[in-house]
PDB file of N, CA and C in Angstrom:
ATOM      1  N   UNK A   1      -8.680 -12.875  -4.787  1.00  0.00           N
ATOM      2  CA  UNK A   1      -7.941 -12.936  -3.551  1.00  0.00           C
ATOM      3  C   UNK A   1      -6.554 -13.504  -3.848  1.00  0.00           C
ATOM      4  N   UNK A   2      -5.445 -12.984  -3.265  1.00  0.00           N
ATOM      5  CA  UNK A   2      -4.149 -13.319  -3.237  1.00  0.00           C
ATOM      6  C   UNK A   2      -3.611 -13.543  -2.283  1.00  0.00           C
ATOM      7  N   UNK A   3      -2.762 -14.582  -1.823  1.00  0.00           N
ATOM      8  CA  UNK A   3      -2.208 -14.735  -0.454  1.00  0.00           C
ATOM      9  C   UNK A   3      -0.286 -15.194  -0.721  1.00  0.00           C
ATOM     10  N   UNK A   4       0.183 -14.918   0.417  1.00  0.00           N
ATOM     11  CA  UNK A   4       1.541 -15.252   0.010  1.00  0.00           C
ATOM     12  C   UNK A   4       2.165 -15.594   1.282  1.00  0.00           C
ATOM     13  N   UNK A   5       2.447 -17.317   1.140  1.00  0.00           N
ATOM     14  CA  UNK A   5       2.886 -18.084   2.816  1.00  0.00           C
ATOM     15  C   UNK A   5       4.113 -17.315   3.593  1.00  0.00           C
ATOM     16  N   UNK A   6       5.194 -16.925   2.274  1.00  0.00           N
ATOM     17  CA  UNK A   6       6.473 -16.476   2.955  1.00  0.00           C
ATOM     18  C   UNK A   6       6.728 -14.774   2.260  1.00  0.00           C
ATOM     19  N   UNK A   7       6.516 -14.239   2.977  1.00  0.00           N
ATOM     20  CA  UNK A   7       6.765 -12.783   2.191  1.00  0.00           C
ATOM     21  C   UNK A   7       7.896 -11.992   2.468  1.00  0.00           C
ATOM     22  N   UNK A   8       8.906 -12.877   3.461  1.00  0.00           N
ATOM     23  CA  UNK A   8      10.657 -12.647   3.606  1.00  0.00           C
ATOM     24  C   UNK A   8      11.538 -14.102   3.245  1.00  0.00           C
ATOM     25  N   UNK A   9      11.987 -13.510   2.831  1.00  0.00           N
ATOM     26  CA  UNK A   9      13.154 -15.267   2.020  1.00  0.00           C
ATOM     27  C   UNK A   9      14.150 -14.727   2.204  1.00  0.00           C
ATOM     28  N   UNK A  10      14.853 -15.027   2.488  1.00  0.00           N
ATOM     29  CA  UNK A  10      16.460 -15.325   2.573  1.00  0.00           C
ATOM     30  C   UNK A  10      16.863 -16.422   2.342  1.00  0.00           C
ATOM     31  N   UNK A  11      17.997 -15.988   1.321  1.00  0.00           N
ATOM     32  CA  UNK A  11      19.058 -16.612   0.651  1.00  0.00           C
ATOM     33  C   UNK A  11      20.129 -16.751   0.539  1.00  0.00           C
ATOM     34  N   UNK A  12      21.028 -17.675   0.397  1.00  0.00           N
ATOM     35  CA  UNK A  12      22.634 -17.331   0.493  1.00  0.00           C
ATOM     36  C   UNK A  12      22.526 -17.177  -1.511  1.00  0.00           C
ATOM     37  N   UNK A  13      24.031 -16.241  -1.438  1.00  0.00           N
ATOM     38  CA  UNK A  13      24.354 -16.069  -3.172  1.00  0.00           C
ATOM     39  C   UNK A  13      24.629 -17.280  -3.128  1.00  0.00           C
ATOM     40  N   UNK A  14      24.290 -17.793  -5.056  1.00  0.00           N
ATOM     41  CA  UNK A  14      24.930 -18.953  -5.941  1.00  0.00           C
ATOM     42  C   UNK A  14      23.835 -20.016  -5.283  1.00  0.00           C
ATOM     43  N   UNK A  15      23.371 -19.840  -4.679  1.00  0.00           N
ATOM     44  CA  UNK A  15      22.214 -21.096  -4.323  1.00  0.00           C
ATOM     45  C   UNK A  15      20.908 -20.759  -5.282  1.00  0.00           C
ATOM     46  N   UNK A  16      19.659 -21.377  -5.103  1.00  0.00           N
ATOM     47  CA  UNK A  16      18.655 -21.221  -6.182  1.00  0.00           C
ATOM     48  C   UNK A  16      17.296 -21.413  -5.257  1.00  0.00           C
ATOM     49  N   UNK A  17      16.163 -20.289  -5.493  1.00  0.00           N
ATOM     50  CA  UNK A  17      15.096 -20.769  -4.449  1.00  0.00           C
ATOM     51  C   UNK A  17      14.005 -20.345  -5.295  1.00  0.00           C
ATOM     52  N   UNK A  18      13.120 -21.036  -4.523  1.00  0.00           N
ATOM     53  CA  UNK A  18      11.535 -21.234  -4.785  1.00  0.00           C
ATOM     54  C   UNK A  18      10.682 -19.836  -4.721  1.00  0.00           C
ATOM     55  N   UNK A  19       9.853 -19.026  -5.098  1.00  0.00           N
ATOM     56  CA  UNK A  19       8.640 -17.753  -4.555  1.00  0.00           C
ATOM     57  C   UNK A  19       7.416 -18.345  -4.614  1.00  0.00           C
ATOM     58  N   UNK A  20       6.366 -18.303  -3.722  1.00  0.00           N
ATOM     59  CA  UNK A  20       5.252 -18.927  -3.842  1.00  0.00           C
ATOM     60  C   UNK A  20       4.065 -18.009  -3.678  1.00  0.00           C
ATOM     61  N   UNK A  21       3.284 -17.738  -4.561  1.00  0.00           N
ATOM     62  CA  UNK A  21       2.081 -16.961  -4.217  1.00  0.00           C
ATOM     63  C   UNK A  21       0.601 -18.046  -4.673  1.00  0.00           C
ATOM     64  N   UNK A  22      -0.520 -17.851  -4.288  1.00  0.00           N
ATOM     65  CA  UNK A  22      -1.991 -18.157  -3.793  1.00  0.00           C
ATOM     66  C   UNK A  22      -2.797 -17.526  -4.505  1.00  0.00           C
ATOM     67  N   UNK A  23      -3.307 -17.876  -5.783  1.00  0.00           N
ATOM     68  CA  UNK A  23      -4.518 -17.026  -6.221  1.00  0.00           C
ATOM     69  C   UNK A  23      -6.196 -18.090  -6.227  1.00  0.00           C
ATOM     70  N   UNK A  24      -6.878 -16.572  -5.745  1.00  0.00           N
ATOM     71  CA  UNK A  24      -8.818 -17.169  -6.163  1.00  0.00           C
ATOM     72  C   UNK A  24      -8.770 -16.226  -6.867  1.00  0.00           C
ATOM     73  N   UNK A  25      -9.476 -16.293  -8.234  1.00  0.00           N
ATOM     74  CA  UNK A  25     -10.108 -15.579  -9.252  1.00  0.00           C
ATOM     75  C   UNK A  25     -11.412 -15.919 -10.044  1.00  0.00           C
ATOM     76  N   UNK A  26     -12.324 -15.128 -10.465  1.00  0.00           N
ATOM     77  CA  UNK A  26     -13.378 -15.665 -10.845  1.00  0.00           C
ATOM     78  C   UNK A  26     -14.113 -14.466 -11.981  1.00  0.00           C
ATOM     79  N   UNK A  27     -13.620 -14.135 -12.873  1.00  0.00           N
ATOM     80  CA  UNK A  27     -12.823 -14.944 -13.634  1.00  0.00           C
ATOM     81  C   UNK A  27     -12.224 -15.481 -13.301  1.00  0.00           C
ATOM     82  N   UNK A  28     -11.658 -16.384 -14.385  1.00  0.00           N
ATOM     83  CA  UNK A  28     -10.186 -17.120 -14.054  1.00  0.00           C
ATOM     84  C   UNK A  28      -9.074 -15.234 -14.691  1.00  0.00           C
ATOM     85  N   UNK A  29      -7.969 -15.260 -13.408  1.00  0.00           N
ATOM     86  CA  UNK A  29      -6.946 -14.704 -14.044  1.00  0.00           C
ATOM     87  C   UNK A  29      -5.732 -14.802 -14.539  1.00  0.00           C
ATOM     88  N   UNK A  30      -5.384 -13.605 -15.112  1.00  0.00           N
ATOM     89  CA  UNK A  30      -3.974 -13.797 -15.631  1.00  0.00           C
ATOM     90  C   UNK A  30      -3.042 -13.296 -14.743  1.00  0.00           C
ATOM     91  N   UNK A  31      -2.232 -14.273 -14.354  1.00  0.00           N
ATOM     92  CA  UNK A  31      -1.028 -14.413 -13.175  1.00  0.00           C
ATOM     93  C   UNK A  31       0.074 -13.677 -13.661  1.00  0.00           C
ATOM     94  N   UNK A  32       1.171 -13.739 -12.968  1.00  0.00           N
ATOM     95  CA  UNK A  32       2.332 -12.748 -13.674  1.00  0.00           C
ATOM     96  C   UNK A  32       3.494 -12.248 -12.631  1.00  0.00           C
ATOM     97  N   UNK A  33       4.698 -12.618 -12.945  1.00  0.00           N
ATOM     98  CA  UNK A  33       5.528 -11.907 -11.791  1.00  0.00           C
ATOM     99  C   UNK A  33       6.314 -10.554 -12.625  1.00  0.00           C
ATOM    100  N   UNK A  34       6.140  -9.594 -11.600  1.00  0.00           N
ATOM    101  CA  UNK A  34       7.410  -8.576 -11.926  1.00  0.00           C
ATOM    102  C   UNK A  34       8.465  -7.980 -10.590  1.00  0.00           C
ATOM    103  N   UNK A  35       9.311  -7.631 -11.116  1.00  0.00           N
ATOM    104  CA  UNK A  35      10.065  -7.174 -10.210  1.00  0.00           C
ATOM    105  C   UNK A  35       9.831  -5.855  -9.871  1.00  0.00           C
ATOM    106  N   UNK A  36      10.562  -4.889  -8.554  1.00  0.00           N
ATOM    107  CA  UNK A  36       9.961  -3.941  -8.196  1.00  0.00           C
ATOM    108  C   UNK A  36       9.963  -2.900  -8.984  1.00  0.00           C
ATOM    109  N   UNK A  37      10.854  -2.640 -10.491  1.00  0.00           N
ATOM    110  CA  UNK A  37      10.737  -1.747 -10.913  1.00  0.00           C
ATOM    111  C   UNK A  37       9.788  -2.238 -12.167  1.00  0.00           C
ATOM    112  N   UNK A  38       8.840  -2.970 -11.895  1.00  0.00           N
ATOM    113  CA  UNK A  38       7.642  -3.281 -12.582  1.00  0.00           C
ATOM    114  C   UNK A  38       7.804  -3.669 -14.237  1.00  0.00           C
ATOM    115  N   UNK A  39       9.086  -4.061 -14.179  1.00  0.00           N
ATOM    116  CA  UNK A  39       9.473  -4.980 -15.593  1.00  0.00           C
ATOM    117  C   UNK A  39       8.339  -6.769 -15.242  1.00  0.00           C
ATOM    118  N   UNK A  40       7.935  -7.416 -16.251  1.00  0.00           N
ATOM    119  CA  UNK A  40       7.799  -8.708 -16.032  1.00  0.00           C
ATOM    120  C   UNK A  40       9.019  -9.745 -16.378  1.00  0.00           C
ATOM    121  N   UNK A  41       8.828 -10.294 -15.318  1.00  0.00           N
ATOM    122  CA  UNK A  41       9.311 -11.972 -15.517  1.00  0.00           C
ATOM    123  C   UNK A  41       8.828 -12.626 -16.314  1.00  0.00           C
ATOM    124  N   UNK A  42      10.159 -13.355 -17.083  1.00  0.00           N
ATOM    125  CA  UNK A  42       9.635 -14.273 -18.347  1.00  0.00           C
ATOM    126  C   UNK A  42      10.884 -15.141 -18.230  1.00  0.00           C
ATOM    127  N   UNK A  43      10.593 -16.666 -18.582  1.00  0.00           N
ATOM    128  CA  UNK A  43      11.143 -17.766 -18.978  1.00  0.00           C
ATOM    129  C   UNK A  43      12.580 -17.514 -19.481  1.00  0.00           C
ATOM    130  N   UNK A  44      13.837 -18.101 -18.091  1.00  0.00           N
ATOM    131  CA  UNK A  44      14.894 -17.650 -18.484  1.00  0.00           C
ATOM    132  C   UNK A  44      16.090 -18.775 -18.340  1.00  0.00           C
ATOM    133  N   UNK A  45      16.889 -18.685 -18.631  1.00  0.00           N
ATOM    134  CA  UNK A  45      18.434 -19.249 -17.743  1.00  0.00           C
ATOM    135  C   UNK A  45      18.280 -18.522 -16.160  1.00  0.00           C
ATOM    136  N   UNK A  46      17.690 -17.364 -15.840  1.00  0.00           N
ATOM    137  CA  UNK A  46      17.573 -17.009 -14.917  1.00  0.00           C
ATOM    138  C   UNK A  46      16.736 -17.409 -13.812  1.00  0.00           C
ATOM    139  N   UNK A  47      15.557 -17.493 -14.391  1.00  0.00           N
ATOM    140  CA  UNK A  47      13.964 -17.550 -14.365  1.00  0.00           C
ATOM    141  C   UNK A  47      13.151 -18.594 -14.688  1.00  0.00           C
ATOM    142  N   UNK A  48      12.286 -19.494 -13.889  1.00  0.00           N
ATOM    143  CA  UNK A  48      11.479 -20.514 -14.372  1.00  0.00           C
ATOM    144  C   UNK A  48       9.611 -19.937 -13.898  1.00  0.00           C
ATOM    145  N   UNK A  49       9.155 -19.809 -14.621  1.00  0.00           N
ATOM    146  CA  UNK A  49       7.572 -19.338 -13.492  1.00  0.00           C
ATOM    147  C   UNK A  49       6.819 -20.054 -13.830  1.00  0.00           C
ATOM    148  N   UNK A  50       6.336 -20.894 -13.118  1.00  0.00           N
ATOM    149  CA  UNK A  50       5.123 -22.024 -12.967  1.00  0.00           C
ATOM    150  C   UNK A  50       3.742 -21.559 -12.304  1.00  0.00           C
ATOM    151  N   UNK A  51       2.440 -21.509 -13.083  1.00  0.00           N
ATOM    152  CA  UNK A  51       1.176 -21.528 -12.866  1.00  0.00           C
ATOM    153  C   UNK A  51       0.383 -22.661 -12.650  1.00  0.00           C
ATOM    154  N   UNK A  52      -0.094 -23.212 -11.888  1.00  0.00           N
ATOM    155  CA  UNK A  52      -1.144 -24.382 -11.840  1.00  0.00           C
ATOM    156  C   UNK A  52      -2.195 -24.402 -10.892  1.00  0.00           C
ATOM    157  N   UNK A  53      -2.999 -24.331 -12.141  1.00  0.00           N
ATOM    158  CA  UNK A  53      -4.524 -24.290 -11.801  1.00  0.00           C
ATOM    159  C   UNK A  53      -5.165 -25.371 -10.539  1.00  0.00           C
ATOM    160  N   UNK A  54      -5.769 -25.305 -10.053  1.00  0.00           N
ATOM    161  CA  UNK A  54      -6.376 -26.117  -8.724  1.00  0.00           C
ATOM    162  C   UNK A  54      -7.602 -26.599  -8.930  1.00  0.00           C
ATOM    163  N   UNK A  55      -7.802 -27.328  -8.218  1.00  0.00           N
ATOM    164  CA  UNK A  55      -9.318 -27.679  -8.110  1.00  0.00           C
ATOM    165  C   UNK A  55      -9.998 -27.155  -6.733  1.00  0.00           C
ATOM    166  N   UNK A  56     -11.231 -26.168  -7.041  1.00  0.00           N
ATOM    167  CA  UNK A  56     -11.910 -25.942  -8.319  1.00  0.00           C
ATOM    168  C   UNK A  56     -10.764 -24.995  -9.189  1.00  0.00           C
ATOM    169  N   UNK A  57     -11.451 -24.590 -10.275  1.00  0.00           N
ATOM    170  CA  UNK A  57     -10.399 -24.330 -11.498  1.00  0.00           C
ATOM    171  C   UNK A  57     -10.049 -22.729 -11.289  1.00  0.00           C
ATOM    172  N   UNK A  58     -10.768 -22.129 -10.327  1.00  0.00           N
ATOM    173  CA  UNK A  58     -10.287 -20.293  -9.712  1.00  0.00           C
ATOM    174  C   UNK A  58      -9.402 -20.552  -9.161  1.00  0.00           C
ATOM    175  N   UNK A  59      -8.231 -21.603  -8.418  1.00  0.00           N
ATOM    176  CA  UNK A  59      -7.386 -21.428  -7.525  1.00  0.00           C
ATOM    177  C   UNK A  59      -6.394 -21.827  -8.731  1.00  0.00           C
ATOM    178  N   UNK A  60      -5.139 -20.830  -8.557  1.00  0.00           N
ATOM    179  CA  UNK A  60      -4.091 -20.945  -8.555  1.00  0.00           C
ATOM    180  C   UNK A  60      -2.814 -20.832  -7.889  1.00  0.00           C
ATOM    181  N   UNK A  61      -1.766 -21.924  -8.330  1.00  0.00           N
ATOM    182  CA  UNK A  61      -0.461 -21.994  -7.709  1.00  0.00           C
ATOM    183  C   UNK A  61       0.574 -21.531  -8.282  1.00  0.00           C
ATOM    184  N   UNK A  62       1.327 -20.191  -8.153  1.00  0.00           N
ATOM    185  CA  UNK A  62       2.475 -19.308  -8.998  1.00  0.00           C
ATOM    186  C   UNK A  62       3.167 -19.432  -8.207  1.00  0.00           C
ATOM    187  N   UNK A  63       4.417 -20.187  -8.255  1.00  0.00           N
ATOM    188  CA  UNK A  63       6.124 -20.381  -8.885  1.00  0.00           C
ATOM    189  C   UNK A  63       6.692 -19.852  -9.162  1.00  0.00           C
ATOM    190  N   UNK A  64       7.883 -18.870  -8.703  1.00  0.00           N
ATOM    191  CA  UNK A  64       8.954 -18.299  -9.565  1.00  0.00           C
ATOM    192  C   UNK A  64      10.238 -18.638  -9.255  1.00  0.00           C
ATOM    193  N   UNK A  65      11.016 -19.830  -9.847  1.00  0.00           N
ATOM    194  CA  UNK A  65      12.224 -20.019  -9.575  1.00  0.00           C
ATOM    195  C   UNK A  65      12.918 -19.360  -9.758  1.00  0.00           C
ATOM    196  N   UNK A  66      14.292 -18.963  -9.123  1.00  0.00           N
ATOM    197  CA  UNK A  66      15.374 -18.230  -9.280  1.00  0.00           C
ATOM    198  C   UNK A  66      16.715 -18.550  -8.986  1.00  0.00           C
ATOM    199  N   UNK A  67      17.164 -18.529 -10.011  1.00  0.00           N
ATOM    200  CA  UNK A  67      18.550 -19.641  -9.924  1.00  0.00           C
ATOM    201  C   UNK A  67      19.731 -18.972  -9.934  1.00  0.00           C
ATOM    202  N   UNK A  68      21.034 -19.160  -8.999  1.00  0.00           N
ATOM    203  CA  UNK A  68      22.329 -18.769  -8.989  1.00  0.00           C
ATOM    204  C   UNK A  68      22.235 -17.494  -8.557  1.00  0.00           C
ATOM    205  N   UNK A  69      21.716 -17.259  -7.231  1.00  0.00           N
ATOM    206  CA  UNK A  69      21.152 -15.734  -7.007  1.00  0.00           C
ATOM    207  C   UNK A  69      22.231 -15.169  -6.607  1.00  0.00           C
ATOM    208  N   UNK A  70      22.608 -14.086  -7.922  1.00  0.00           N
ATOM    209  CA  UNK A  70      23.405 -12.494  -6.795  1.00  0.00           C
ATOM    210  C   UNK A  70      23.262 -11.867  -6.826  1.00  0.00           C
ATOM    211  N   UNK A  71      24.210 -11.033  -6.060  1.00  0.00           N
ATOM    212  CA  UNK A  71      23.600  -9.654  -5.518  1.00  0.00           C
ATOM    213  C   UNK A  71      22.434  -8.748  -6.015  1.00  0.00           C
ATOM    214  N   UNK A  72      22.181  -8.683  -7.630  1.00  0.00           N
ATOM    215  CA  UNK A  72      20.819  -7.779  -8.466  1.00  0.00           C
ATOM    216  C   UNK A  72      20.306  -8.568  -7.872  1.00  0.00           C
ATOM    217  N   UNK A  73      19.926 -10.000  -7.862  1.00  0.00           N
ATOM    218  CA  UNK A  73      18.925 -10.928  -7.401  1.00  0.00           C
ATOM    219  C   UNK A  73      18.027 -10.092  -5.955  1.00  0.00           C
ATOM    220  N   UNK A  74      18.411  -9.473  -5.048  1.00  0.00           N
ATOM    221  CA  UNK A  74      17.629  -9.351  -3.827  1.00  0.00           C
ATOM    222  C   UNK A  74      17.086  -7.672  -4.119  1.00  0.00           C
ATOM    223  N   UNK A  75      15.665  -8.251  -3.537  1.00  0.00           N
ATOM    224  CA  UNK A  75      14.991  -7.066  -3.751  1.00  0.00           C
ATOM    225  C   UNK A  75      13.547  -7.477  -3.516  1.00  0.00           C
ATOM    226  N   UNK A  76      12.479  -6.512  -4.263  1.00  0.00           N
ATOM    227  CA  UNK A  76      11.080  -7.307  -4.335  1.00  0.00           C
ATOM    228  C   UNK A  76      10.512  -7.533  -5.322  1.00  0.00           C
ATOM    229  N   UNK A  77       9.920  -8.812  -5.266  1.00  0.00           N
ATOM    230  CA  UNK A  77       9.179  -9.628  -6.497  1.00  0.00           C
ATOM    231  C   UNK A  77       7.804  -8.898  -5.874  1.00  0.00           C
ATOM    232  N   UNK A  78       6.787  -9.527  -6.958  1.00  0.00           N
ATOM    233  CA  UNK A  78       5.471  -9.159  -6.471  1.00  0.00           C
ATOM    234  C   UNK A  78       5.014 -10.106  -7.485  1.00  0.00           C
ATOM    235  N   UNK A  79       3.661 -11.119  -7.041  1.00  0.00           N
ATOM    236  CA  UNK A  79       3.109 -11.821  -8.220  1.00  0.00           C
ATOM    237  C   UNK A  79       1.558 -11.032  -8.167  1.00  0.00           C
ATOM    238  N   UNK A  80       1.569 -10.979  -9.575  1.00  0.00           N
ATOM    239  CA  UNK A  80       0.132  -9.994  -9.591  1.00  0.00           C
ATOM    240  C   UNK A  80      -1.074 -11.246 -10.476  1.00  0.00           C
ATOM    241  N   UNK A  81      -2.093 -10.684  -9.897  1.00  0.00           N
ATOM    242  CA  UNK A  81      -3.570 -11.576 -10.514  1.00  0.00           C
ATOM    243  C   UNK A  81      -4.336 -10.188 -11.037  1.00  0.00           C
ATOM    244  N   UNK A  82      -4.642 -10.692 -12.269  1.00  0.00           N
ATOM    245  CA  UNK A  82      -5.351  -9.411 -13.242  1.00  0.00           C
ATOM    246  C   UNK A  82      -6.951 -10.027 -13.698  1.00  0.00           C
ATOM    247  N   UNK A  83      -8.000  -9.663 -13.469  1.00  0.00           N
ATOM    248  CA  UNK A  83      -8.792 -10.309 -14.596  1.00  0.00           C
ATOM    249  C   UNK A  83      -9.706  -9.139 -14.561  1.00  0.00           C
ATOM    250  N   UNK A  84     -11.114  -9.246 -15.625  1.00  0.00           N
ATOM    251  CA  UNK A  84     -11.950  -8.255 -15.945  1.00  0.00           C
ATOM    252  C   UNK A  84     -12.687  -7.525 -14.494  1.00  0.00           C
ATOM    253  N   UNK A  85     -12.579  -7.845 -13.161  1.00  0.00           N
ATOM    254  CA  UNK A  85     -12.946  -7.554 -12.121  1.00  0.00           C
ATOM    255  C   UNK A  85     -11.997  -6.979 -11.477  1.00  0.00           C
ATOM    256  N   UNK A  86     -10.731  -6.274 -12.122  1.00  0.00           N
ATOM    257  CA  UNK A  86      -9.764  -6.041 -10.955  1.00  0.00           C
ATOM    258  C   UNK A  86      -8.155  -6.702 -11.176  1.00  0.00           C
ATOM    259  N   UNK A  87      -7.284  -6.039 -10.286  1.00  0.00           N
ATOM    260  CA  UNK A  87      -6.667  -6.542 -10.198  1.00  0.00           C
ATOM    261  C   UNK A  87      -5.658  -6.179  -8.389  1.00  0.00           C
ATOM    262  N   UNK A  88      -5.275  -7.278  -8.074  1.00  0.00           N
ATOM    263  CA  UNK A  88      -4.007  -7.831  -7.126  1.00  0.00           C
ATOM    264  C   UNK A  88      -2.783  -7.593  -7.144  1.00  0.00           C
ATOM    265  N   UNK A  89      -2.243  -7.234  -6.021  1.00  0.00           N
ATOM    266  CA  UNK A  89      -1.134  -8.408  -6.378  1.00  0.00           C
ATOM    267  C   UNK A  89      -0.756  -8.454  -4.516  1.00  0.00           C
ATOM    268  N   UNK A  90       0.735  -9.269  -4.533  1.00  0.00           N
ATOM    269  CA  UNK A  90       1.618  -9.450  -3.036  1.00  0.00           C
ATOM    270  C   UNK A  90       2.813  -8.693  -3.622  1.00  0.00           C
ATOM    271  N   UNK A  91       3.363  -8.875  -2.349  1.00  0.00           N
ATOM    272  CA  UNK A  91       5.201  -8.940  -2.589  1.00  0.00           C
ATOM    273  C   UNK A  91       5.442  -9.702  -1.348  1.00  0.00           C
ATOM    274  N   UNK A  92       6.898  -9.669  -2.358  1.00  0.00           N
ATOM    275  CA  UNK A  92       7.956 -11.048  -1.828  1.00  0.00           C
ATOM    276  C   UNK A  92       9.387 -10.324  -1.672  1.00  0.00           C
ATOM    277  N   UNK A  93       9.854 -10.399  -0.591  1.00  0.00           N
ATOM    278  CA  UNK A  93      11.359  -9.880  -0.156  1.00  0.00           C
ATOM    279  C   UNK A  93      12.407 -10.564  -0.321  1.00  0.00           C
ATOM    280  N   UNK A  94      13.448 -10.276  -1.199  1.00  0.00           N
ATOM    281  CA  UNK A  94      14.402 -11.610  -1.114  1.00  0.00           C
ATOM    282  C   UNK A  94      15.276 -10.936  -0.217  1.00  0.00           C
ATOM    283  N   UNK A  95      16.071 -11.581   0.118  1.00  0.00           N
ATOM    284  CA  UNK A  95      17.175 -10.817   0.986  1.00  0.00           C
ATOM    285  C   UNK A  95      18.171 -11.673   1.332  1.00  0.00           C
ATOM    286  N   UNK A  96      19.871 -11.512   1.336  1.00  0.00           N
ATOM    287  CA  UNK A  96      20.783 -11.577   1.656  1.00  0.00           C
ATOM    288  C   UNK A  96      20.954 -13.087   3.220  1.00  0.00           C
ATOM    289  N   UNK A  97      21.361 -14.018   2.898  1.00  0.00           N
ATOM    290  CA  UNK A  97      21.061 -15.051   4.139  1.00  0.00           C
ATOM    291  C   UNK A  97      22.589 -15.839   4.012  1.00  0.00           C
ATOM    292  N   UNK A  98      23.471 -15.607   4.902  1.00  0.00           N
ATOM    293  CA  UNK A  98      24.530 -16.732   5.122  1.00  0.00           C
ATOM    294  C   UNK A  98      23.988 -17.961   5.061  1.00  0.00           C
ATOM    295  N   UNK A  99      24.894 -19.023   4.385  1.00  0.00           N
ATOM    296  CA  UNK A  99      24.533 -20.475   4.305  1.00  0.00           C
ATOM    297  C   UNK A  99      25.535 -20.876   5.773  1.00  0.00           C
ATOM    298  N   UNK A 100      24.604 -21.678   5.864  1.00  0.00           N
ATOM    299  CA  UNK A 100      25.401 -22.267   7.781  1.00  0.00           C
ATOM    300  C   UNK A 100      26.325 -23.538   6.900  1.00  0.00           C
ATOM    301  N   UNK A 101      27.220 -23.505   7.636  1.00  0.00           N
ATOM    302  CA  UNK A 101      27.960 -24.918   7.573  1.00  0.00           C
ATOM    303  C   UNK A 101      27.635 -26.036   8.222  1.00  0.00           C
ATOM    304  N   UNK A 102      27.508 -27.496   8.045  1.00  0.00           N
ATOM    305  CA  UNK A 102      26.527 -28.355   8.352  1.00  0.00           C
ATOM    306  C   UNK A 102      27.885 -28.890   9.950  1.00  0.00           C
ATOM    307  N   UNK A 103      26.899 -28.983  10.683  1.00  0.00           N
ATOM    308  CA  UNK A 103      27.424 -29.114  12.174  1.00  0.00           C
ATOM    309  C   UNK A 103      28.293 -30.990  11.924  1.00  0.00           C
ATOM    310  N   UNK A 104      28.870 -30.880  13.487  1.00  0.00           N
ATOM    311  CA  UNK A 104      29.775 -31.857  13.480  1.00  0.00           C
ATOM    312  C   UNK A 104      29.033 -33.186  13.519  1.00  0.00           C
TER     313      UNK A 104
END
């Protein structure tokens, strides 16, 4: 099972945000982000992706930071869960968000 709290994000460019996806697996699976043209995400200046296991040890918590976002930046992520039973996944929308200026 896969779940995903926010599946529209908006962002302003040059700022940096969080993706959060929800896995049960049993097996335990192998987690994984790619983008929509189904390249994977890997450990970058760009890119940070964090997995952590839960208690009990089938739940996981996937992370994909994304830092100094422009314009290539918006589009859809998807975090996928793979194991010998199958596989998942979500998507995640980034999209284009004015930063407000902080009131008087």
């Amino acid at each position: 099972m896969l779940w995903i709290p926010h599946q529209l994000v908006g962002v302003p460019l040059y700022f940096n945000v969080t993706l959060e996806c929800f896995t049960e697996a049993h097996p335990t699976s192998l987690n994984y982000w790619t983008r929509e043209d189904g390249h994977m995400i890997h450990d970058s200046r760009k890119y940070r992706t964090e997995s952590n296991v839960g208690m009990p040890v089938y739940k996981t918590h996937m992370r994909l930071h994304i830092f100094n976002i422009q314009q290539t930046d918006y589009g859809t992520y998807k975090c996928v869960a793979k194991n010998p039973r199958g596989e998942t996944d979500g998507t995640i929308r980034l999209y284009s968000e004015y930063a407000h200026a902080p009131g008087p």
